[in-house]
Protein backbone atom coordinates (compact mmCIF):
# COMPACT_ATOMS: atom_id res chain seq x y z
CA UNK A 1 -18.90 -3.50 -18.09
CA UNK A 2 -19.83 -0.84 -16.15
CA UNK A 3 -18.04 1.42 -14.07
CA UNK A 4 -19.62 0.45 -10.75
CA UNK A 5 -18.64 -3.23 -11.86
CA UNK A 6 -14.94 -1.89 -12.84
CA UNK A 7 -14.52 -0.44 -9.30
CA UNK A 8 -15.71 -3.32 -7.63
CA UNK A 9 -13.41 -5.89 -9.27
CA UNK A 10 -10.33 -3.83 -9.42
CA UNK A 11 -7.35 -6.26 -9.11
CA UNK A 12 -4.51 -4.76 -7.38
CA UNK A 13 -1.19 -3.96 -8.58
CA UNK A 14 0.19 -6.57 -7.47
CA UNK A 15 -2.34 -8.91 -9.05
CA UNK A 16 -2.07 -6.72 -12.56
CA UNK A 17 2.03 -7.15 -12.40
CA UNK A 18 1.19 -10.90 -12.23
CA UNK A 19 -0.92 -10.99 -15.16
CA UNK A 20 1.48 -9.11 -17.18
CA UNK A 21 4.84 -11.19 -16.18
CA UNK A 22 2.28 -14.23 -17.00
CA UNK A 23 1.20 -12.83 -20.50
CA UNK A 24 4.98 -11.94 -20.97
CA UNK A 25 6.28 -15.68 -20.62
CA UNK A 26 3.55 -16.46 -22.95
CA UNK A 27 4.28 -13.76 -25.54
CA UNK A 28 7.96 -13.63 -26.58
CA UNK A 29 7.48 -10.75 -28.48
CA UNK A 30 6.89 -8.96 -25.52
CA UNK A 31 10.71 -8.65 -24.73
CA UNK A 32 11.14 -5.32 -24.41
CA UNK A 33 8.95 -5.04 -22.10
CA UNK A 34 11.62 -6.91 -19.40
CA UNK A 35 13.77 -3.71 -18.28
CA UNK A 36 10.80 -2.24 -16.74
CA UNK A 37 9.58 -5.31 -14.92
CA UNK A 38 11.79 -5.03 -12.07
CA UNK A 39 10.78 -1.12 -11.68
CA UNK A 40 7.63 -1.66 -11.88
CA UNK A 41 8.28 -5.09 -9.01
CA UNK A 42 10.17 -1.84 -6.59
CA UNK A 43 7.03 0.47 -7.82
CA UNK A 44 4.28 -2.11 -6.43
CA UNK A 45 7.04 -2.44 -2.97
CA UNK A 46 7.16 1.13 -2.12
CA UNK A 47 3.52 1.62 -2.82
CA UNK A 48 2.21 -1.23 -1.01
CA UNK A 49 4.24 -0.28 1.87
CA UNK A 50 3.73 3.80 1.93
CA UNK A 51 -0.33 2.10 1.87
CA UNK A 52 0.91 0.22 5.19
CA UNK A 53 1.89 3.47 6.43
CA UNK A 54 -0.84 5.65 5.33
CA UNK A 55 -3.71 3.27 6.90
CA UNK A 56 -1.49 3.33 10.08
CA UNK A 57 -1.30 7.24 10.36
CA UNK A 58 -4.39 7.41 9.80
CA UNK A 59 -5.80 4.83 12.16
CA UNK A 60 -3.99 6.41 15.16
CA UNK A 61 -5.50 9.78 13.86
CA UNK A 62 -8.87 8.00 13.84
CA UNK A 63 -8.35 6.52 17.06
CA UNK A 64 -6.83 9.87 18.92
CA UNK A 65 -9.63 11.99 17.31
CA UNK A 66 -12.28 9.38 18.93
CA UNK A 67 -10.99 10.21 22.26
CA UNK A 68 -10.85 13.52 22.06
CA UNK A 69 -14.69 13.67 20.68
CA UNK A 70 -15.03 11.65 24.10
CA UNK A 71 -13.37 14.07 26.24
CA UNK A 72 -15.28 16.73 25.01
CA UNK A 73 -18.56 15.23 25.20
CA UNK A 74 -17.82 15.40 29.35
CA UNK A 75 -20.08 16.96 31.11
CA UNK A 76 -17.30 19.08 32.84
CA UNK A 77 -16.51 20.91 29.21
CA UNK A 78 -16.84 24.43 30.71
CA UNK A 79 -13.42 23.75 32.26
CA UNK A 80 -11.76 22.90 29.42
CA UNK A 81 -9.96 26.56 27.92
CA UNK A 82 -10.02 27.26 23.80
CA UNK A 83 -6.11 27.39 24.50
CA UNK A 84 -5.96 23.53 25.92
CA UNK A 85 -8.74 22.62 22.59
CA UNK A 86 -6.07 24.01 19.96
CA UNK A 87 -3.10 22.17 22.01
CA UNK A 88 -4.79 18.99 21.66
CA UNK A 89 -6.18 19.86 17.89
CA UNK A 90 -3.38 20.61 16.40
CA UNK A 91 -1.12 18.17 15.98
CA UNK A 92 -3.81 16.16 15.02
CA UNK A 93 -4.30 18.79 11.89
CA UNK A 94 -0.50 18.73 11.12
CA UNK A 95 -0.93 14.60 10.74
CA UNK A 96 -4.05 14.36 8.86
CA UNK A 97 -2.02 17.55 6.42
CA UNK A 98 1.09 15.35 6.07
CA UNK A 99 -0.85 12.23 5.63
CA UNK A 100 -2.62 14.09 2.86
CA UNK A 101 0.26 15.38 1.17
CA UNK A 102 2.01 11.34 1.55
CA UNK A 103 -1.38 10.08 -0.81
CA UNK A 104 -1.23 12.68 -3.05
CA UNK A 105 1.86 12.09 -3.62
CA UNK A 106 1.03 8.40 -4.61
CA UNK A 107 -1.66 9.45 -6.72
């Protein structure tokens, strides 16, 4: 298998937890395995749900970043002072740097 086919079919987590509490009722002498079954249940919890919050952060960044792009493609740009550019900019820099520091951390 190649690794374009391995990143195409990667099962999730979730779906890779399954398999292995499935392979675990079939193989007894997998026992000592069941202590870190419920970590790893409140591993595949906290990541699915910092995920949640990730792809929301970043969609409003997405989505605030679109309208700015907008605003400054108006023809009345001249107006528009490099003072108000780095008010609206900025914050939008401190999300996508915390967001960014949030995956890393679940890498």
């Amino acid at each position: 298998m190649t690794s374009a086919t391995q990143t195409l079919h990667s099962p999730s987590l979730s779906t890779l937890l399954s398999q292995l509490k499935s392979l675990r009722r079939q193989n007894p002498s997998l026992h000592p395995i069941d202590p870190l079954l419920p970590q790893l249940d409140e591993y595949d919890e906290r990541f699915h749900h910092s995920a949640q919050l990730i792809c929301l952060e970043l969609g409003q960044v997405s989505h605030a970043l679109s309208a700015l792009v907008a605003m400054l493609d108006q023809p009345n740009l001249d107006t528009l002072e490099c003072e108000q550019l780095y008010c609206l900019l900025e914050p939008f820099a401190r999300r996508l740097q915390q967001t960014t520091v949030q995956m890393q951390e679940l890498a």
